[in-house]
C-alpha atoms as a PDB file:
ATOM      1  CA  UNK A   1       5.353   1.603 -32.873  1.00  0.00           C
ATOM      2  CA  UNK A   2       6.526   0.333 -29.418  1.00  0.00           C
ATOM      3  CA  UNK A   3       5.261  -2.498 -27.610  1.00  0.00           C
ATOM      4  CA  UNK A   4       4.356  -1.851 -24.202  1.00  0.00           C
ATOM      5  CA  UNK A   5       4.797  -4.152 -21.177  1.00  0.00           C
ATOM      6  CA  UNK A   6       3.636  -3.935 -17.715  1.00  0.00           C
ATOM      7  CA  UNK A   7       4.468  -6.870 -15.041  1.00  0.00           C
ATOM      8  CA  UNK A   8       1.734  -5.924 -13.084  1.00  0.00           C
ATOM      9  CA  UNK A   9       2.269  -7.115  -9.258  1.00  0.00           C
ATOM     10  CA  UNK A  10      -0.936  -5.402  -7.931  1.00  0.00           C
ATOM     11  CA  UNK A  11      -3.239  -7.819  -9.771  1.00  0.00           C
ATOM     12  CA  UNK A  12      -6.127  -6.347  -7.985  1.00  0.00           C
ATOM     13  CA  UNK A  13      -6.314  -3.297  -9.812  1.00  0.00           C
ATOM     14  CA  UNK A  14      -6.153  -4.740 -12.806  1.00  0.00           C
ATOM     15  CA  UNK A  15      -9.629  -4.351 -13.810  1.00  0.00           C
ATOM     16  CA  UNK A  16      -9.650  -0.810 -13.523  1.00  0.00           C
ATOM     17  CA  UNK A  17      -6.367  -0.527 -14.356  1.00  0.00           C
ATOM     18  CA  UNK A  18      -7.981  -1.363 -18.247  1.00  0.00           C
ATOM     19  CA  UNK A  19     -10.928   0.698 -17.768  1.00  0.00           C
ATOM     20  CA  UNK A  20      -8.664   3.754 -17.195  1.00  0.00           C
ATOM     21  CA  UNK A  21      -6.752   3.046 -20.445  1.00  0.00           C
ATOM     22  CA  UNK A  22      -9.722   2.760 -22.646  1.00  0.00           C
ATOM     23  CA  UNK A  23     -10.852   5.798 -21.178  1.00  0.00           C
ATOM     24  CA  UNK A  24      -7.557   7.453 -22.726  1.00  0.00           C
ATOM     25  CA  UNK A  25      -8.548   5.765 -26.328  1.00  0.00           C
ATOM     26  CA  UNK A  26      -5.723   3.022 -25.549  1.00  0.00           C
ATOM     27  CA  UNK A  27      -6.896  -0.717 -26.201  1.00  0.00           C
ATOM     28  CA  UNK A  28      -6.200  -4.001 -27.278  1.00  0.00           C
ATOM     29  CA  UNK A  29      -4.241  -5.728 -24.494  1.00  0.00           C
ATOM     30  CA  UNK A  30      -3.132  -8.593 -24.211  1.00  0.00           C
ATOM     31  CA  UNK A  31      -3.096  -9.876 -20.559  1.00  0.00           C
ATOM     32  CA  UNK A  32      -0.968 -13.235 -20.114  1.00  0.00           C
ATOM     33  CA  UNK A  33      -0.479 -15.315 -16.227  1.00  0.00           C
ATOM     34  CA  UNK A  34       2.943 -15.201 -14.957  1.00  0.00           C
ATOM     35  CA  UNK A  35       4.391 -16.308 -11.889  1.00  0.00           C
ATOM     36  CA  UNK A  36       7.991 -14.795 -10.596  1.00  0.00           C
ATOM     37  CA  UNK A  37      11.264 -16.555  -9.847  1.00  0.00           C
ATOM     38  CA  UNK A  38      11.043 -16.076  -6.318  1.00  0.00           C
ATOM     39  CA  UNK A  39       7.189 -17.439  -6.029  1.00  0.00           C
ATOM     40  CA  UNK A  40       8.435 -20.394  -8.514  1.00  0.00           C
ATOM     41  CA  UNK A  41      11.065 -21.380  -6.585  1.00  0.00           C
ATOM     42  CA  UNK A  42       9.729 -21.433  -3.151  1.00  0.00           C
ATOM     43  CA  UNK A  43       6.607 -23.004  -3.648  1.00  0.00           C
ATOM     44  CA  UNK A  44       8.955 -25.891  -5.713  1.00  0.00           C
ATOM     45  CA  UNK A  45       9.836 -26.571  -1.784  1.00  0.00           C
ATOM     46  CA  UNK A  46      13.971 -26.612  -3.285  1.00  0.00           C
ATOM     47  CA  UNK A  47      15.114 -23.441  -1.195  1.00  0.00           C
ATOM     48  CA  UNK A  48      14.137 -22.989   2.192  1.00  0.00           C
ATOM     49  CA  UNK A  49      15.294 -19.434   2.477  1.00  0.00           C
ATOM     50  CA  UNK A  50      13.397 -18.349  -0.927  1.00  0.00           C
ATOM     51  CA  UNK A  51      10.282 -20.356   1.302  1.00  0.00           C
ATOM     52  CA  UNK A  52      10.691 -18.074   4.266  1.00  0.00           C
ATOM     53  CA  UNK A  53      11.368 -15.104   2.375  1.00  0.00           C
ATOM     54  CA  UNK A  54       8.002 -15.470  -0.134  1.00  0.00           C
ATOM     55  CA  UNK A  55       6.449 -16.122   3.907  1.00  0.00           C
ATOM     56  CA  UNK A  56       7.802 -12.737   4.702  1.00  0.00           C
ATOM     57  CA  UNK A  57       7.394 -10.684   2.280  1.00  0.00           C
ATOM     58  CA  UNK A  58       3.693 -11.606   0.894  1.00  0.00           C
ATOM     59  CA  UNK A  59       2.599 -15.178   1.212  1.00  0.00           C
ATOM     60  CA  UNK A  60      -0.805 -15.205  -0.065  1.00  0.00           C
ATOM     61  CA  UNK A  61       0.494 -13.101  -3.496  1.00  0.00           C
ATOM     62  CA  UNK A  62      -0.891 -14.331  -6.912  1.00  0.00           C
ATOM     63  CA  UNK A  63       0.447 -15.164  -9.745  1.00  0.00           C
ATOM     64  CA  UNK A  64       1.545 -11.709 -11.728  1.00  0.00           C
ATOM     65  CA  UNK A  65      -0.114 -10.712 -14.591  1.00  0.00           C
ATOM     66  CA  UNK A  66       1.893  -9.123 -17.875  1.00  0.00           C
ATOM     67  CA  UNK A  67      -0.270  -6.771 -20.112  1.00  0.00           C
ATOM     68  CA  UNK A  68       0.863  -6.376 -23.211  1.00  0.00           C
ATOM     69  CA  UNK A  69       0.142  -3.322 -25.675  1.00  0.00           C
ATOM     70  CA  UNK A  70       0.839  -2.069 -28.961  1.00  0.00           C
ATOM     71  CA  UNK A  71       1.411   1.620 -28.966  1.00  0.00           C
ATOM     72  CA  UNK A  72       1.972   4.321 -31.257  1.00  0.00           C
ATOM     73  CA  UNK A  73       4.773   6.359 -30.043  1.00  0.00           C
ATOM     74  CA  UNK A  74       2.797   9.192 -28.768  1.00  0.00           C
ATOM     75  CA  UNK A  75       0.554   7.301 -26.500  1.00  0.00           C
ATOM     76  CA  UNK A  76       3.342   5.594 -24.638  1.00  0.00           C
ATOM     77  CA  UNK A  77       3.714   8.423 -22.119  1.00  0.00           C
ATOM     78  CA  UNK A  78      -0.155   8.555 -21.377  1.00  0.00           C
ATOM     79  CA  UNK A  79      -0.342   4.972 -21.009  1.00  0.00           C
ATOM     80  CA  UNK A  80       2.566   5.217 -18.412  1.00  0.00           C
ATOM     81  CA  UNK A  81       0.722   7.951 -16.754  1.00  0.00           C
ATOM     82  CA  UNK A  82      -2.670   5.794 -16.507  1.00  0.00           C
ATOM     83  CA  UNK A  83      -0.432   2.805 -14.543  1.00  0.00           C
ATOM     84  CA  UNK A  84       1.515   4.574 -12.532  1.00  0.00           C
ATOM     85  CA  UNK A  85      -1.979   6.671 -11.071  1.00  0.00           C
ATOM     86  CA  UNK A  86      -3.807   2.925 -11.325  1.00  0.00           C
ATOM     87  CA  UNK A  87      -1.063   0.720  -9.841  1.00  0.00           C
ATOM     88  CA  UNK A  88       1.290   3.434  -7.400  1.00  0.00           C
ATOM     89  CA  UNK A  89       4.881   4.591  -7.820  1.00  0.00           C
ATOM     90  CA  UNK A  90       6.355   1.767  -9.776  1.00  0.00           C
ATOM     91  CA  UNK A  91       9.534   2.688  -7.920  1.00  0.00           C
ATOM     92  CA  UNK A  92       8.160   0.674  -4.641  1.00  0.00           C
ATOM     93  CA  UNK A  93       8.524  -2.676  -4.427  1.00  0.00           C
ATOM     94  CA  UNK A  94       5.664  -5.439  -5.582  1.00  0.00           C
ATOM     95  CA  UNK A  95       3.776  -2.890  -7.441  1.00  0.00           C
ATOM     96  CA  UNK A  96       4.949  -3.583 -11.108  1.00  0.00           C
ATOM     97  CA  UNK A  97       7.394  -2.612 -13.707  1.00  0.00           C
ATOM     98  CA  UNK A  98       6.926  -1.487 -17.355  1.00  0.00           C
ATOM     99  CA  UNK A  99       9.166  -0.707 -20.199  1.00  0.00           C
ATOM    100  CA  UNK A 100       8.983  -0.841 -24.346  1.00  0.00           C
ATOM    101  CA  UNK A 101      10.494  -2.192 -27.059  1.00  0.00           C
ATOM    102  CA  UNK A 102      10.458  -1.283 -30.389  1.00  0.00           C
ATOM    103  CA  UNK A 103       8.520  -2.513 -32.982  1.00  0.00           C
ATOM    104  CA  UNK A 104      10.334  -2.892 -36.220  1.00  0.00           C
ATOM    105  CA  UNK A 105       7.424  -5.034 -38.103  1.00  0.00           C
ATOM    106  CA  UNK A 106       3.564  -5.567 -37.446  1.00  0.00           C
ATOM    107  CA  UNK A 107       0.956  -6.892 -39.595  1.00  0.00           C
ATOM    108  CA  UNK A 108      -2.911  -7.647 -38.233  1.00  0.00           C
ATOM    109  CA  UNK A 109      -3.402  -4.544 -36.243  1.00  0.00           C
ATOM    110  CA  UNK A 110      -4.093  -1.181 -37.516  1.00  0.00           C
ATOM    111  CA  UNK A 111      -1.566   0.894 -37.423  1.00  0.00           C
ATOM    112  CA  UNK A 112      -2.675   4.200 -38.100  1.00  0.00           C
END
């Protein structure tokens, strides 16, 4: 089991974003607020060049949102698929990032 997380930048596709991995039998996300250190810190008013680079670079951003999944091994590559045709090459910037980590113990989901 791996347990998949997606920072998800693009908050406006998130809505789909689940649709599309239900339609690939992949459910039971959790979807938790974030907010980034460079949004935290400039809107704290403490750093005036973290202020005028959040200005730059996308001043009327949300918070992030992290979506959290628990995955049997073999779906990890669809699900990857699903965001990166959802959300855009993950490789550009304020789009998202997503890795896994293992799961070594789980009890209250199926796991089969």
């Amino acid at each position: 089991m791996r347990l998949l997380v997606l920072i998800l930048s693009r908050v406006q596709v998130l809505e789909e974003l689940l649709g599309e991995l239900v339609k690939a039998n992949i459910r039971g996300a959790t979807i938790l607020n974030s907010t980034g250190m460079v949004q935290a810190l400039s809107s704290s008013g403490n750093n005036s060049f973290l202020r005028s680079l959040r200005s730059i670079t996308d001043p009327d951003r949300q918070d992030n949102k992290v979506v959290l999944i628990v995955l049997r091994e073999d779906q990890v590559e669809t699900a990857v698929q699903v965001i990166e045709r959802e959300v855009g090459d993950l490789d550009q910037p304020d789009t998202g990032i997503v890795f896994t980590l293992p799961i070594d113990f789980i009890r209250g989901i199926p796991t089969a």
